[in-house]
N, C-alpha and C. Protein backbone atom coordinates (compact mmCIF):
# COMPACT_ATOMS: atom_id res chain seq x y z
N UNK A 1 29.44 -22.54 -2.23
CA UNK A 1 30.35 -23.56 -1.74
C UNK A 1 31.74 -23.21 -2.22
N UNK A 2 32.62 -23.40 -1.13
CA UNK A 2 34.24 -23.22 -1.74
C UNK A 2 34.70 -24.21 -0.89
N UNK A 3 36.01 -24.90 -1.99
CA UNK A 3 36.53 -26.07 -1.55
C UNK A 3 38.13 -25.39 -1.96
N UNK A 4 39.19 -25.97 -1.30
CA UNK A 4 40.32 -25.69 -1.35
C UNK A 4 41.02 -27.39 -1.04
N UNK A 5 42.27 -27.82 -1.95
CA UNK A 5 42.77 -28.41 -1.85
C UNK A 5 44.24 -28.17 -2.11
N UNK A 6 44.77 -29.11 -1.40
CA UNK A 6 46.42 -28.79 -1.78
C UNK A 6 46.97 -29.19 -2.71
N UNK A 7 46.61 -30.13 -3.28
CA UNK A 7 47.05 -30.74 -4.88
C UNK A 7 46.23 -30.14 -5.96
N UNK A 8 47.40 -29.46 -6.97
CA UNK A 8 46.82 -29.11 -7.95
C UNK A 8 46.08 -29.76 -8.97
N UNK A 9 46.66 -31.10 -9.27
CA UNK A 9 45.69 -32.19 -9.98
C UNK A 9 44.49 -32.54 -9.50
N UNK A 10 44.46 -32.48 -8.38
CA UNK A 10 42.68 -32.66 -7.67
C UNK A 10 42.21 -31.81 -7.73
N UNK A 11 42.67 -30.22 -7.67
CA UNK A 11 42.14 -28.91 -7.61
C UNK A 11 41.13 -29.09 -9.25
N UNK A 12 42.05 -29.73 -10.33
CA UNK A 12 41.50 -29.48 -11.58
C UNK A 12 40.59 -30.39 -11.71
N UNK A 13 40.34 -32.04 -11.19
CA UNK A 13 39.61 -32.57 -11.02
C UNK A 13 38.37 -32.09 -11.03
N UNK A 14 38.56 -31.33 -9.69
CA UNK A 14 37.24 -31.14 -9.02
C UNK A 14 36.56 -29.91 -10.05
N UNK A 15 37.54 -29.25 -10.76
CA UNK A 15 36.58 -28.08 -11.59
C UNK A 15 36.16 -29.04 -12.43
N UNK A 16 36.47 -29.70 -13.13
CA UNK A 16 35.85 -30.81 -13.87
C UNK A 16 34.67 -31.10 -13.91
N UNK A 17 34.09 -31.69 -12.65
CA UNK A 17 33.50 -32.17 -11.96
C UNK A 17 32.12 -31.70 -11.97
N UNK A 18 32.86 -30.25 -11.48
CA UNK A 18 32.07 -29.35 -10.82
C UNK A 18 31.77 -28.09 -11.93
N UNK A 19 31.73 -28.25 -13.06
CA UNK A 19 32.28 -27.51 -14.10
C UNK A 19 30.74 -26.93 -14.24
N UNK A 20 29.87 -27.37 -13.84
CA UNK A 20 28.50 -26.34 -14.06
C UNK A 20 27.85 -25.58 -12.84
N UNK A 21 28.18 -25.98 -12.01
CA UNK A 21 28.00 -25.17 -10.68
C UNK A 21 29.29 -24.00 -10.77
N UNK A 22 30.44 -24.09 -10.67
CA UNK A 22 31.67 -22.89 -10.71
C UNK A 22 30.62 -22.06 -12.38
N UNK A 23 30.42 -22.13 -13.11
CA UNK A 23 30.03 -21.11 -14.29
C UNK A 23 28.67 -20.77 -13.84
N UNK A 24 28.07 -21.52 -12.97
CA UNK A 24 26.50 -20.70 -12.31
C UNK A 24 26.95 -19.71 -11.32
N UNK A 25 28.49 -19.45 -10.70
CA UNK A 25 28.67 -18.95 -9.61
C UNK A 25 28.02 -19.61 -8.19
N UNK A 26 27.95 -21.18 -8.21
CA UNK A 26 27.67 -21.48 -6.91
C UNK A 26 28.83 -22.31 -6.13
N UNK A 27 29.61 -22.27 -7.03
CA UNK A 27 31.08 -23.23 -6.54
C UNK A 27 32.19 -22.58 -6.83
N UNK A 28 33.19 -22.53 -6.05
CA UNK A 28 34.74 -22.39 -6.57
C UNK A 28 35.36 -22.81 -5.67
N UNK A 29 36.83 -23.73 -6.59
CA UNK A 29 37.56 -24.63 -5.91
C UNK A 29 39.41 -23.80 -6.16
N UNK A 30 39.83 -23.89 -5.31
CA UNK A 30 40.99 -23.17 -4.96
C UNK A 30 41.75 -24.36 -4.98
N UNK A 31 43.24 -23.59 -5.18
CA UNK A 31 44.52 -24.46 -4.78
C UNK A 31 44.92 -23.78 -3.44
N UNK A 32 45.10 -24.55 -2.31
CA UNK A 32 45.75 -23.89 -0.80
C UNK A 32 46.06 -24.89 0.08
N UNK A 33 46.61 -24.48 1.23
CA UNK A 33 46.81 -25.16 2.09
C UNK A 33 45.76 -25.06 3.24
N UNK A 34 45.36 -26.06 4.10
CA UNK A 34 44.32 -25.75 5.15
C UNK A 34 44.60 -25.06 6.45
N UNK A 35 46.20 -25.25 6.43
CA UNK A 35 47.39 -24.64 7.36
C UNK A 35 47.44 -22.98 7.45
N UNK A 36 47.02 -22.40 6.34
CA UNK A 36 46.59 -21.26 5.67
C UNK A 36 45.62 -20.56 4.81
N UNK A 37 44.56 -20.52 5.57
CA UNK A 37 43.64 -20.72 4.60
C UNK A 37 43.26 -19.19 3.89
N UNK A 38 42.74 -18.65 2.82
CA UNK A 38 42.30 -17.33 2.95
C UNK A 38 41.35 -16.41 2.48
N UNK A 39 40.56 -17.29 3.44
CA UNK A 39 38.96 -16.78 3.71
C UNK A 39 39.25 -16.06 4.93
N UNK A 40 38.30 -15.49 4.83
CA UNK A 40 38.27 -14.27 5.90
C UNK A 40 37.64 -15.26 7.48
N UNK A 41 38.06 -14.62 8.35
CA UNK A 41 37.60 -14.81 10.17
C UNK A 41 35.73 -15.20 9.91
N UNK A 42 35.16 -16.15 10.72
CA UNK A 42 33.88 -15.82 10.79
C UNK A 42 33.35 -16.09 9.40
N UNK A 43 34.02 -16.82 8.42
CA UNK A 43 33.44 -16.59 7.00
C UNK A 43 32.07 -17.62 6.85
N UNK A 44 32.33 -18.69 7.22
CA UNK A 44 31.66 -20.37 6.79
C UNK A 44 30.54 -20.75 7.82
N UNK A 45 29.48 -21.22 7.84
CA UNK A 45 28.45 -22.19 8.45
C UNK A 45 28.72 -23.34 8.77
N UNK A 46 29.89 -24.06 7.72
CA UNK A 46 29.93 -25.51 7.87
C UNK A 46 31.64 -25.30 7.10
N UNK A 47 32.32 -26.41 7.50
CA UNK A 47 33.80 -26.78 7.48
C UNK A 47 33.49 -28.49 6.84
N UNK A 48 34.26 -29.07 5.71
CA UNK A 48 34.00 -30.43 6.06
C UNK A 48 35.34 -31.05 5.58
N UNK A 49 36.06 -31.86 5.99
CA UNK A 49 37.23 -32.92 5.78
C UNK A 49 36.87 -34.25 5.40
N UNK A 50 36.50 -34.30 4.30
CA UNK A 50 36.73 -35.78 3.80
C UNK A 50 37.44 -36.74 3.45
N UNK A 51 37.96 -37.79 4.08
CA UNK A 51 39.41 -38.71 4.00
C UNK A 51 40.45 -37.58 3.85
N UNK A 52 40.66 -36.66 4.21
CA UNK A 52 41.74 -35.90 4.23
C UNK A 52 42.56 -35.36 5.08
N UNK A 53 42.03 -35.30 6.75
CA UNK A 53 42.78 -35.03 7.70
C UNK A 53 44.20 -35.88 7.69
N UNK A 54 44.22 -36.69 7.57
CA UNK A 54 45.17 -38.44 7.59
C UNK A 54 46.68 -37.13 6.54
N UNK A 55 46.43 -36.34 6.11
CA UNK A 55 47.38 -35.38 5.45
C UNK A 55 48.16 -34.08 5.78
N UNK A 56 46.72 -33.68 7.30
CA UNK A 56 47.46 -32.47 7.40
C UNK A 56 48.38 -32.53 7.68
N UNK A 57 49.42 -31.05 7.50
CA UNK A 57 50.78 -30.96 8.65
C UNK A 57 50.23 -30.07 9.65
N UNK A 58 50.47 -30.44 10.72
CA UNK A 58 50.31 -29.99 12.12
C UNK A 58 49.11 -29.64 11.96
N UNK A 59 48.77 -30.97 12.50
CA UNK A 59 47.09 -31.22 12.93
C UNK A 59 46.55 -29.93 13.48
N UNK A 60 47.16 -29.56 15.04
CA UNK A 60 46.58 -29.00 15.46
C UNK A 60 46.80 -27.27 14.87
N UNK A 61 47.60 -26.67 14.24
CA UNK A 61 47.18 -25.62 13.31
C UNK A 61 46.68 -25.65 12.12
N UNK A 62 45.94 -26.84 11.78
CA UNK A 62 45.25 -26.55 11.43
C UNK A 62 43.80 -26.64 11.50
N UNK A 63 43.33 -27.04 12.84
CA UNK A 63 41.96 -27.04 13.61
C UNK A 63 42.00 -25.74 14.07
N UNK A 64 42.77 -25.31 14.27
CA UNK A 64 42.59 -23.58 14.62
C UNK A 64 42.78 -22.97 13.67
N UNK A 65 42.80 -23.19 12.02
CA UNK A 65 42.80 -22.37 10.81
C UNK A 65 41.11 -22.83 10.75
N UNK A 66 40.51 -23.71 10.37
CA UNK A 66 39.37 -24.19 10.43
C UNK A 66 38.50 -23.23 11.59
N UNK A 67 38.64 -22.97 12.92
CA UNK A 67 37.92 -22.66 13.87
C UNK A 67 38.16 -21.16 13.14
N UNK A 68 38.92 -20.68 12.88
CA UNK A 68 39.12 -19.02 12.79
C UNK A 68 38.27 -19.32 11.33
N UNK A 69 38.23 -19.54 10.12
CA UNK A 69 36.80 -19.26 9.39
C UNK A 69 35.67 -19.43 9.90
N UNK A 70 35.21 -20.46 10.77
CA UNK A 70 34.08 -20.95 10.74
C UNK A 70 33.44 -19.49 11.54
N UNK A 71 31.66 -19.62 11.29
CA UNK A 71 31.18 -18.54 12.23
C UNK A 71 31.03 -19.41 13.37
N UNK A 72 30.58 -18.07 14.30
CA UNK A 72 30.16 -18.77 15.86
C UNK A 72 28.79 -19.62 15.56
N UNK A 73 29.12 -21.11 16.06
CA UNK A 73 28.04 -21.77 16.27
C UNK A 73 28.41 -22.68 14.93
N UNK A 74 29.51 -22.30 14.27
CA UNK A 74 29.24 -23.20 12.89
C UNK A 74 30.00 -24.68 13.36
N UNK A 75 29.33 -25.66 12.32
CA UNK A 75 30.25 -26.96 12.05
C UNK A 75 31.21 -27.56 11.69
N UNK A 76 32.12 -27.92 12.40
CA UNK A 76 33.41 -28.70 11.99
C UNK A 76 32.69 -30.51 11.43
N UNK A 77 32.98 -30.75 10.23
CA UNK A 77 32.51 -32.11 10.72
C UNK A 77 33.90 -32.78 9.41
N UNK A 78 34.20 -33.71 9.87
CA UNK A 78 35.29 -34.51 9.52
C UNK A 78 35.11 -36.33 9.64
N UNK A 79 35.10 -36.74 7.93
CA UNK A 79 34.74 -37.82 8.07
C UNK A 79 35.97 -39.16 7.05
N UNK A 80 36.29 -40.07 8.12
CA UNK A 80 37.64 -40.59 7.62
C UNK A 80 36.81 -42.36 7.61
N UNK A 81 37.87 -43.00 6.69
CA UNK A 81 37.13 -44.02 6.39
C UNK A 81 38.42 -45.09 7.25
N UNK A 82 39.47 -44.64 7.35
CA UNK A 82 40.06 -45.33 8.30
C UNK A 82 39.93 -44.36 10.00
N UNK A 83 39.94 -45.72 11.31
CA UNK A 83 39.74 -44.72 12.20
C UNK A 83 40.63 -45.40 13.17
N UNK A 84 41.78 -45.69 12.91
CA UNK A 84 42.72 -46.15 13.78
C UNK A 84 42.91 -46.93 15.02
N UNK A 85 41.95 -47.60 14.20
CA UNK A 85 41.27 -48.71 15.27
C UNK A 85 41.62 -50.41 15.11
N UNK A 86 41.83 -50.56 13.94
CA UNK A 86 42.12 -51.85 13.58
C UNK A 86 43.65 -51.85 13.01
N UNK A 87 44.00 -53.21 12.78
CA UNK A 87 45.48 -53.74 11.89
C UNK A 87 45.40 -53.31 10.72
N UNK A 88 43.96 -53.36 9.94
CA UNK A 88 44.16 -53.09 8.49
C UNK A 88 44.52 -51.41 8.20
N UNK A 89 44.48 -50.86 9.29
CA UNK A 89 44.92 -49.23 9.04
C UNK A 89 46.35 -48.74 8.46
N UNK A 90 47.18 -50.42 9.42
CA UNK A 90 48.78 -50.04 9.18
C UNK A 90 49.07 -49.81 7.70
N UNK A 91 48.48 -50.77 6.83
CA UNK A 91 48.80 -51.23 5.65
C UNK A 91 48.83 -49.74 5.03
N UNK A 92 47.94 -49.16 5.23
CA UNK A 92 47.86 -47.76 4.39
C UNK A 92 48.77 -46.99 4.60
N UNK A 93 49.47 -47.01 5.88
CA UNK A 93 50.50 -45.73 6.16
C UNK A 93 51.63 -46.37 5.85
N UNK A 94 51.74 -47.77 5.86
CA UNK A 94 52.87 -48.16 4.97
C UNK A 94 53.39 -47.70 3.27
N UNK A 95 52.40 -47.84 2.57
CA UNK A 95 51.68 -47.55 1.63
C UNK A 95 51.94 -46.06 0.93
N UNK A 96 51.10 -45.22 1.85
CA UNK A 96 51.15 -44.20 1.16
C UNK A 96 51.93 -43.28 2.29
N UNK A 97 52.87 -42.60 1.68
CA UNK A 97 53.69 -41.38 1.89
C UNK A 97 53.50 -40.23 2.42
N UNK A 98 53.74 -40.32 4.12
CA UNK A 98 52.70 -39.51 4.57
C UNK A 98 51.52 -39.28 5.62
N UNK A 99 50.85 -40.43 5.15
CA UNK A 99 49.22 -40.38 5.70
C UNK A 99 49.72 -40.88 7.35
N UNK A 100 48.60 -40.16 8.17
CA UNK A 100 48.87 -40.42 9.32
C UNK A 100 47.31 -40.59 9.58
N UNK A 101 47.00 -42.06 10.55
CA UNK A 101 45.66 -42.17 10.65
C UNK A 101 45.08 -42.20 12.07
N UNK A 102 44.35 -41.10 12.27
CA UNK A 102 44.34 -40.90 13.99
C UNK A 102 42.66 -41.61 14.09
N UNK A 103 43.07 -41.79 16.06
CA UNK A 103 41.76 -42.26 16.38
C UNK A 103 41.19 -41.14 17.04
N UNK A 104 39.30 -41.71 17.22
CA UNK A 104 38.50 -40.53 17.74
C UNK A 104 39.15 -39.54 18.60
N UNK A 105 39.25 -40.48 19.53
CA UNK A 105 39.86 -39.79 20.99
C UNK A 105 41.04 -38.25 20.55
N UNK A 106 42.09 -38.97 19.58
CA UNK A 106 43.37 -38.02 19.39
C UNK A 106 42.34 -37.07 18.63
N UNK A 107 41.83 -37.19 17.54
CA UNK A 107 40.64 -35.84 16.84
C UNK A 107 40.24 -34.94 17.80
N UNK A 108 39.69 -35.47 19.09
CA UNK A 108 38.52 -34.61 19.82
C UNK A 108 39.72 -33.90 20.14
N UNK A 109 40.69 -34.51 21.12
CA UNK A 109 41.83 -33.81 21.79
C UNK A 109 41.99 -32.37 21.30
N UNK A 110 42.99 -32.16 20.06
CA UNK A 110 43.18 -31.90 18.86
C UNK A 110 42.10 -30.39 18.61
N UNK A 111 40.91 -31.01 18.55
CA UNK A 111 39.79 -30.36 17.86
C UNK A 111 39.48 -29.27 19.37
N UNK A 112 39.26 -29.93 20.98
CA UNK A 112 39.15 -28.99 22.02
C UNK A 112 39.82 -28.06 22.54
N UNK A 113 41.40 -28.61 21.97
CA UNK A 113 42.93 -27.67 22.10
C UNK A 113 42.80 -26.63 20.90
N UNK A 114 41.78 -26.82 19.87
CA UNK A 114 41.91 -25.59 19.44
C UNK A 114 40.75 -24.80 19.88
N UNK A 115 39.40 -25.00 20.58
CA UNK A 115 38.58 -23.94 21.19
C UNK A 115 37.19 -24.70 20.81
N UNK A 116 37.02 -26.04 20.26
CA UNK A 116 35.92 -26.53 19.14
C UNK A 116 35.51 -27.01 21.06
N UNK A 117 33.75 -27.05 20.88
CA UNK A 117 33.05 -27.70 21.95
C UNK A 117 32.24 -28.70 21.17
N UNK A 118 31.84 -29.62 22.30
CA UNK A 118 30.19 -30.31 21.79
C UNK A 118 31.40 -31.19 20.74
N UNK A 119 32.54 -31.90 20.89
CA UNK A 119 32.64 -32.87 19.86
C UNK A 119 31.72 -33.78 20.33
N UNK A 120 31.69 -34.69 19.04
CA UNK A 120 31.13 -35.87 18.98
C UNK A 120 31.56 -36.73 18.26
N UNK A 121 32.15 -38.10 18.58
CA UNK A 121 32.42 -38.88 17.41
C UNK A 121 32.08 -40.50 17.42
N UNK A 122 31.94 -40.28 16.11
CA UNK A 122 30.79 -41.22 15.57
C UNK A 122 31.04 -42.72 14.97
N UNK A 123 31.26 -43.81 15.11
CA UNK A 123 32.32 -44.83 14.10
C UNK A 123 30.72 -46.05 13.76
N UNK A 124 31.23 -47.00 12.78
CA UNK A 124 30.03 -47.73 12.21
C UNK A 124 31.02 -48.89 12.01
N UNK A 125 30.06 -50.07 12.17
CA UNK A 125 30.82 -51.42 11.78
C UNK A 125 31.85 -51.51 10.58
N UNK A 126 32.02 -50.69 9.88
CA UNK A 126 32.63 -50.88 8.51
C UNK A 126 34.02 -50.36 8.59
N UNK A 127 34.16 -49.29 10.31
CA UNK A 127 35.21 -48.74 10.38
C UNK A 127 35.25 -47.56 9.88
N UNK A 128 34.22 -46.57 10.04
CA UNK A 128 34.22 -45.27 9.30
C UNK A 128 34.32 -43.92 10.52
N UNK A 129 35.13 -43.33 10.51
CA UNK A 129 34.72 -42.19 11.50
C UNK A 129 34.14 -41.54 11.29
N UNK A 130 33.83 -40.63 12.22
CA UNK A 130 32.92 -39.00 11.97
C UNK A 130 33.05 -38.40 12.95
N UNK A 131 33.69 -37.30 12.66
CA UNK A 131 33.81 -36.48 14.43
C UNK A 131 33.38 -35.08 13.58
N UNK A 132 31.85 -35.29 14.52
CA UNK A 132 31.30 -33.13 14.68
C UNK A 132 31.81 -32.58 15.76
N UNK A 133 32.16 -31.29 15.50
CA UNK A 133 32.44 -30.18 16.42
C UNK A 133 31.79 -28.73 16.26
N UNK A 134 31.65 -28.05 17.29
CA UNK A 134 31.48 -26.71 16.91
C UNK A 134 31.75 -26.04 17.42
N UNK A 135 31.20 -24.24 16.88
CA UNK A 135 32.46 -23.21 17.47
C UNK A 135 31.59 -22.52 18.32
């Protein structure tokens, strides 16, 4: 498993965390951008975004940094706990500095403009998204 984040304080978090899996050699967590990622073409099985899309810059380069690791046939799956569906969403982008909170529809868009098929997206009474894609 490799995880990359853009904040260095979460980067250290997560070794924390994760502090016995990274010394077994089954984890390592990077500092990067998703805009740039640098893993090789074809590298990954599975891609995952947790509450974190709401951050990228330029959404859509970076669904085509995502599609260029993943292998053929692999998973995009991206799961946000706001889904830009309700009033209580505003409060957050008021809030925090930044965050931009898209709905299904704008994801799939987004996700097919970069080459991803077979989206699917997924929402639950509580207001949670989930949009799978693949390559």
């Amino acid at each position: 498993v490799k995880g990359i984040d853009y904040s260095p304080v979460s980067v250290e978090k997560t070794k924390k965390v994760n502090e016995t899996a990274i010394a077994d050699g089954r984890c390592a967590v990077l500092q990067g951008s998703v805009a740039d990622m640098m893993f090789a073409d074809n590298w990954f099985d599975a891609v995952t975004a947790f509450e974190t899309v709401y951050f990228w810059p330029d959404l859509p380069r970076c669904f085509r940094e995502v599609w260029r690791v993943l292998k053929p046939g692999g998973t995009f799956f991206i799961c946000n706990e706001s889904n830009g569906d309700t009033d209580k969403d505003e409060k957050w982008t008021k809030i925090i500095n930044g965050m931009t909170i898209y709905q299904g529809t704008e994801l799939k868009a987004y996700l097919e403009q970069a080459g991803f098929h077979e989206v699917q997206i997924h929402k639950n009474k509580a207001g949670w998204l989930c949009v799978t894609a693949q390559k």
